[in-house]
Protein backbone atom coordinates (compact mmCIF):
# COMPACT_ATOMS: atom_id res chain seq x y z
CA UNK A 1 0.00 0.00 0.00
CA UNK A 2 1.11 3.28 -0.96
CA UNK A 3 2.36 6.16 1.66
CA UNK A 4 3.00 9.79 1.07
CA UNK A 5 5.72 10.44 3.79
CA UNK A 6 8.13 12.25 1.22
CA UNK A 7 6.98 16.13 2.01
CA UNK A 8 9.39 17.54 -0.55
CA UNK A 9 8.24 15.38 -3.55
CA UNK A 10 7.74 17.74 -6.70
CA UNK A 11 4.13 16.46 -8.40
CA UNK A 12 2.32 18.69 -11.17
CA UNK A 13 -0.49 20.61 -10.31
CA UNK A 14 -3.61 18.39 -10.33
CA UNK A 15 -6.18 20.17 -13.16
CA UNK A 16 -10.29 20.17 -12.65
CA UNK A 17 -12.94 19.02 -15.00
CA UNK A 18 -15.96 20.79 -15.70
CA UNK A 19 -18.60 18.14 -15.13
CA UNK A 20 -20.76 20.44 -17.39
CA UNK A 21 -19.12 20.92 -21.03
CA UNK A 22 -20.64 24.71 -21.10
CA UNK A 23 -19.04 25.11 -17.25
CA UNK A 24 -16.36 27.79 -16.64
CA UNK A 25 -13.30 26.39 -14.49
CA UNK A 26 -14.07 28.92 -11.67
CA UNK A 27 -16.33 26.88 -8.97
CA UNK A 28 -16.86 29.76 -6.97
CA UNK A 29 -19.71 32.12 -8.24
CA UNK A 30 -22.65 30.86 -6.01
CA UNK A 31 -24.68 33.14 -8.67
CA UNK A 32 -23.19 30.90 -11.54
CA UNK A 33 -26.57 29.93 -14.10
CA UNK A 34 -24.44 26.49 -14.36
CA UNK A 35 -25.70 23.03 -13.08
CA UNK A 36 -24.77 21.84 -9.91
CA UNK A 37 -24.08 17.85 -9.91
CA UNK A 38 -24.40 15.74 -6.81
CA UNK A 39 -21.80 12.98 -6.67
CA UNK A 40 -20.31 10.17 -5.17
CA UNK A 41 -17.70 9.06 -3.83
CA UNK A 42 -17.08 11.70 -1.38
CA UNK A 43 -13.03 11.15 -1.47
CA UNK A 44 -12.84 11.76 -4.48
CA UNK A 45 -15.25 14.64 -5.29
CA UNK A 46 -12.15 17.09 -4.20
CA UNK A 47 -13.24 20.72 -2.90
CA UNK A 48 -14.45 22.38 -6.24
CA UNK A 49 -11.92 24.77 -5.78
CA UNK A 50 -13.67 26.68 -2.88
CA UNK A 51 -12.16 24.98 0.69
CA UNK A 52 -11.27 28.24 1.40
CA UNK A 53 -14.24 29.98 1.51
CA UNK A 54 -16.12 26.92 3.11
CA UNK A 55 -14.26 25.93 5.74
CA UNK A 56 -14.39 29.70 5.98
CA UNK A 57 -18.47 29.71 6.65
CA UNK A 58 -18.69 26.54 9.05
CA UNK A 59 -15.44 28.41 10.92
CA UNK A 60 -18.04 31.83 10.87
CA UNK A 61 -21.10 30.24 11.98
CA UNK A 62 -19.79 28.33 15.23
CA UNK A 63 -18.70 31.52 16.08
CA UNK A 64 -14.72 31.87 15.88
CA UNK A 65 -13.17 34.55 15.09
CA UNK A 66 -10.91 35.32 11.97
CA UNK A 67 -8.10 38.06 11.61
CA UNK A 68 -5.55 38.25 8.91
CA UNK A 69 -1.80 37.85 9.69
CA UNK A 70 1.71 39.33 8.57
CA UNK A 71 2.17 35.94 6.40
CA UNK A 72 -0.91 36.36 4.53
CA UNK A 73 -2.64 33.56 5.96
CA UNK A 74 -6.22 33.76 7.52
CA UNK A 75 -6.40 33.15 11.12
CA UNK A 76 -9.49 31.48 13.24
CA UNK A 77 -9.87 31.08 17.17
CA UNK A 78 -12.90 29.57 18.83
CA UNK A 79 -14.85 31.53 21.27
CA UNK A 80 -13.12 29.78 24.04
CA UNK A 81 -9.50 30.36 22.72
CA UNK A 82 -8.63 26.98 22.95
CA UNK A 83 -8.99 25.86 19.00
CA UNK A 84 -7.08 27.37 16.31
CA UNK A 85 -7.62 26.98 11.80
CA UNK A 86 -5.45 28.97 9.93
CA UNK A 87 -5.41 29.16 5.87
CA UNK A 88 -1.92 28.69 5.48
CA UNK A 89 -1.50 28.11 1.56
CA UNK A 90 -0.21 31.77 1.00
CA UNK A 91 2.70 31.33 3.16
CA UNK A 92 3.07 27.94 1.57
CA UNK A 93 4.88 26.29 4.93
CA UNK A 94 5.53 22.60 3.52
CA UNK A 95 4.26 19.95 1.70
CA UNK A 96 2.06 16.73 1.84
CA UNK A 97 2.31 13.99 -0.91
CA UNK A 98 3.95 16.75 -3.13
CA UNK A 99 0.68 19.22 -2.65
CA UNK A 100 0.92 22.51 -0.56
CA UNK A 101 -0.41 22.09 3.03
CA UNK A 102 -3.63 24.35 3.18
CA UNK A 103 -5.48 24.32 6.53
CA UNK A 104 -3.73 23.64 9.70
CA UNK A 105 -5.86 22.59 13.10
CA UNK A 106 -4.54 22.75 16.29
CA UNK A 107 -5.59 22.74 20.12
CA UNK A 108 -4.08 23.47 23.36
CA UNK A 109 -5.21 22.93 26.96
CA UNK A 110 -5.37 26.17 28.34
CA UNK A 111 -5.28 29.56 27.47
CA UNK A 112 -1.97 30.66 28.88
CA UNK A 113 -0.64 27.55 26.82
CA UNK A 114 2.41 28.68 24.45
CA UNK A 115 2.47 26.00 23.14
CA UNK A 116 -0.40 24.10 21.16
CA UNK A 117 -1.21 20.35 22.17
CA UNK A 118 -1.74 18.87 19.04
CA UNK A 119 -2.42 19.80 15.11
CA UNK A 120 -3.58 18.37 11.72
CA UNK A 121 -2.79 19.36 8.57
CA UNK A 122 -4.91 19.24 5.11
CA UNK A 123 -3.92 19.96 1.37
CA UNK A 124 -6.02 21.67 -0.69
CA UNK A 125 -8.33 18.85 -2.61
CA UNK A 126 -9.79 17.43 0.50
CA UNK A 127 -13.41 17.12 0.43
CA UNK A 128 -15.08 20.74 2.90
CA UNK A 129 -17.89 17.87 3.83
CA UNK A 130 -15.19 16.09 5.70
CA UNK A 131 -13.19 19.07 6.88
CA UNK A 132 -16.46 21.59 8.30
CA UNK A 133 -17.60 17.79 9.88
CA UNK A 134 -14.61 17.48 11.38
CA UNK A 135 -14.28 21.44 12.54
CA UNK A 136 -18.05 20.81 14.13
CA UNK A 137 -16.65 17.85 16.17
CA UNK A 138 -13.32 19.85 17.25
CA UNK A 139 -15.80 22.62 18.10
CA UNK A 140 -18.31 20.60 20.45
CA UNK A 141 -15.61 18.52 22.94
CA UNK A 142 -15.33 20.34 25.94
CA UNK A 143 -11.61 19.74 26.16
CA UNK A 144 -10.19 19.36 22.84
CA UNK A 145 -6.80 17.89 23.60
CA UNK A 146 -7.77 14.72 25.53
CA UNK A 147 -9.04 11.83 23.82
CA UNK A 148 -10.09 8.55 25.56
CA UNK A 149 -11.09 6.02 22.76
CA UNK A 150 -8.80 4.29 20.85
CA UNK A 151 -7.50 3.64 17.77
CA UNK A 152 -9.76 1.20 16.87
CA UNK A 153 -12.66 3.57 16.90
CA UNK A 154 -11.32 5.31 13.56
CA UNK A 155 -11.11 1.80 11.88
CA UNK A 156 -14.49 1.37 13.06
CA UNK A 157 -16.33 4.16 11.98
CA UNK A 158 -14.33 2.93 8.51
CA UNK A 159 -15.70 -0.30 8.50
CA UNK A 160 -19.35 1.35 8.84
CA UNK A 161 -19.03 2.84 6.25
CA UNK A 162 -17.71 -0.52 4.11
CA UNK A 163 -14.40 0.33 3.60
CA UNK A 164 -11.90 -2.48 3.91
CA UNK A 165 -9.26 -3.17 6.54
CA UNK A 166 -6.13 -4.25 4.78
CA UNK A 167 -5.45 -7.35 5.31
CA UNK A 168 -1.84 -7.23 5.95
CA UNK A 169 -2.57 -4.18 8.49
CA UNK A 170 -5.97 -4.87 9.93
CA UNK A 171 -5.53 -2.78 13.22
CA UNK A 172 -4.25 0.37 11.59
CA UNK A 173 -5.41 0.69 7.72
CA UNK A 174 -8.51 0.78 6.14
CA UNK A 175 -9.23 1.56 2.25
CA UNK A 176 -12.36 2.57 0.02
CA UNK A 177 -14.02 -0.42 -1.71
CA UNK A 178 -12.51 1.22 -4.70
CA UNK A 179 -8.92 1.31 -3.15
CA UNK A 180 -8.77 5.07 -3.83
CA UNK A 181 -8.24 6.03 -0.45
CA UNK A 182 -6.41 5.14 2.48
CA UNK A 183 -6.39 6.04 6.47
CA UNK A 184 -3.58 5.06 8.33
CA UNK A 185 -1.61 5.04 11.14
CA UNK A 186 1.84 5.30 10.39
CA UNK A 187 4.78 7.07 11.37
CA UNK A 188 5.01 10.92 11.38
CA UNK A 189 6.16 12.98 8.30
CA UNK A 190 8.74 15.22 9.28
CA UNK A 191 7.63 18.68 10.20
CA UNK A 192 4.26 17.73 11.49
CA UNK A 193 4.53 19.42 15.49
CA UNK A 194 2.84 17.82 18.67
CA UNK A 195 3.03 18.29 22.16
CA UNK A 196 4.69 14.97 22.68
CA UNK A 197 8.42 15.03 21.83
CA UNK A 198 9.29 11.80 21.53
CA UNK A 199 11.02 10.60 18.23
CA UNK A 200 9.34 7.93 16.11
CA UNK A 201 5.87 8.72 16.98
CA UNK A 202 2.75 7.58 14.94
CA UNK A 203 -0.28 9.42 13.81
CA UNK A 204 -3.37 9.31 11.31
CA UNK A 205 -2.35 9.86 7.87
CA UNK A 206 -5.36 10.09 4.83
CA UNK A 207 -4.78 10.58 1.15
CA UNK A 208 -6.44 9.79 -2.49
CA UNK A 209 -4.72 8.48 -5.31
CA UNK A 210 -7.44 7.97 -8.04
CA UNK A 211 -4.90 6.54 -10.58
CA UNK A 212 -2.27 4.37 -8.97
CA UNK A 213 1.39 6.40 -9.10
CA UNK A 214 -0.32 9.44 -10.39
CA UNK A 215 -0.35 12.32 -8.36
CA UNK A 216 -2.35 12.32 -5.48
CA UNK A 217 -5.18 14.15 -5.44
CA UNK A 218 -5.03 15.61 -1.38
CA UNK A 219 -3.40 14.24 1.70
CA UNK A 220 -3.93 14.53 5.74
CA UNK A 221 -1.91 14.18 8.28
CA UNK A 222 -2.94 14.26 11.81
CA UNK A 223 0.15 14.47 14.79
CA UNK A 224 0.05 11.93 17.11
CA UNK A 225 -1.99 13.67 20.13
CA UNK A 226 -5.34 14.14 18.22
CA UNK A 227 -7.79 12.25 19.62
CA UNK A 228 -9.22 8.89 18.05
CA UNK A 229 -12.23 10.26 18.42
CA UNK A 230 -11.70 13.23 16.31
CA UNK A 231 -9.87 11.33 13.89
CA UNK A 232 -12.94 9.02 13.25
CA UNK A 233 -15.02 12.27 12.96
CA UNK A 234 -13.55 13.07 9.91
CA UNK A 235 -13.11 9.16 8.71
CA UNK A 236 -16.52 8.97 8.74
CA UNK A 237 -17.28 12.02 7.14
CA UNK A 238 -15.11 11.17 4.34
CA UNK A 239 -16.40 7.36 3.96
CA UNK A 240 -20.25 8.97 3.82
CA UNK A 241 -22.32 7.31 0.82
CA UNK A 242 -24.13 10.76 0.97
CA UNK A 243 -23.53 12.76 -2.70
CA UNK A 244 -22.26 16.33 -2.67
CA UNK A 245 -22.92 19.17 -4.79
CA UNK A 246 -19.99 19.39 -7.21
CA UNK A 247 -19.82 22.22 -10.10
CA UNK A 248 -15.60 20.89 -11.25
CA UNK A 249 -14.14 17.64 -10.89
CA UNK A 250 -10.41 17.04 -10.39
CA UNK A 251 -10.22 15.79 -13.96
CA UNK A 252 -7.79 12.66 -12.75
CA UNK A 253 -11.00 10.96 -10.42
CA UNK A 254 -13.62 11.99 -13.41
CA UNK A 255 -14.09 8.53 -14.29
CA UNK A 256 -14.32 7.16 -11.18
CA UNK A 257 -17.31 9.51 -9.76
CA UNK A 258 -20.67 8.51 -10.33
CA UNK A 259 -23.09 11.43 -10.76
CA UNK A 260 -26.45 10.83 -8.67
CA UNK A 261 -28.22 13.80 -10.12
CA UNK A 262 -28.30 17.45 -10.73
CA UNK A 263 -29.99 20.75 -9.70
């Protein structure tokens, strides 16, 4: 099974398809006359070239604040100061897979905390759905640094969903029927920061790759405090049989989407 642990990996941009011929290759115009298509699978739908701004409106309506910083990047802090997502692909930090790290979660246990407990880290491609699911469930644990399910609890909100454990990792990789997408615990790429300091750690790491050796289409890594729990928030999120709306397609998973219908 494939891994994306090389952070420094140079990989073309990945290109969207206009699911409508007529489409223009800006998703973002919510007044756009253009047909909106409803598709599935999730992980592979991509973010129609808006995360941004959607991750942007979940982060708005629970309520946390947003200020721009000195390295262009867009800052968020929940109401209780304990949560933190920043919109970091201006200052383009480092990579995932070859793709530019875009949003960046992180929580700490108090307020006087310098430093933060725990963070995850997305690339730009990863489905909003899973992303503003996973924000919500960040946003509703009254302490969001300590976890006390385990690991098993991601694998089985993956299993739920029918994705497959592999079978020569059972306890700590699942894939999509369509062996598209992976979650797994392996060890840390470098730069990813945690609270715990120990060398050699393990954490949650999610990425597509609709053709085999192509490019992959958006990666995840989570550091090794975030809680199970969390963890399987998003899993689940991603693994949902529920279509979303979709106006562009990352042109390599075309083929592989099935459109359920259109509005």
């Amino acid at each position: 099974m494939s891994t994306y642990n090389a952070l420094s990996e140079t990989l073309p941009q990945l290109t969207e398809a206009p699911l409508h011929p007529h489409h223009p290759s800006d998703p973002s115009h919510p007044d756009s006359p253009d047909p909106v298509y409803w598709v599935t699978p999730r992980h592979l739908a991509g973010d129609d070239g808006a995360l941004a701004e959607r991750i942007g409106e979940t982060l708005a309506g629970l309520g946390w604040r947003m200020w721009p910083t000195s390295r262009h990047t867009l800052l968020y802090v929940s109401p209780d100061e304990l949560r933190g997502a920043e919109w970091i692909l201006a200052a383009y930090p480092f990579e995932l897979g070859g793709l530019p790290v875009a949003w960046q979660l992180s929580a700490r246990p108090h307020v006087t905390s310098a430093m933060t407990e725990w963070n995850a880290y997305f690339t730009a491609g990863v489905p909003y759905e899973a992303l503003a699911d996973l924000l919500v469930a960040i946003d509703a644990r009254e302490a969001p640094e300590a976890g006390v399910e385990g690991s098993e609890t991601v694998l089985n909100a993956l299993s739920a969903r029918g994705w497959l454990r592999d079978v020569d990792r059972p306890r700590t990789t699942a894939t999509d029927p369509g062996f598209s997408c992976s979650v797994s615990l392996e060890m840390l790429p470098p730069l990813i920061q945690d609270a715990d300091p120990r060398p050699d750690l393990v954490g949650w790491q999610a990425w597509a790759e609709p053709v085999v050796s192509a490019p992959y289409l958006w990666c995840a890594s989570f550091s090794t405090s975030v809680p199970h729990e969390l963890v399987a928030a998003f899993a689940s999120s991603l693994a949902s049989p529920v279509p979303v709306p979709r106006r562009t397609v990352p042109a390599s998973a075309e083929r592989r989407l099935t459109v359920i219908r259109r509005s």
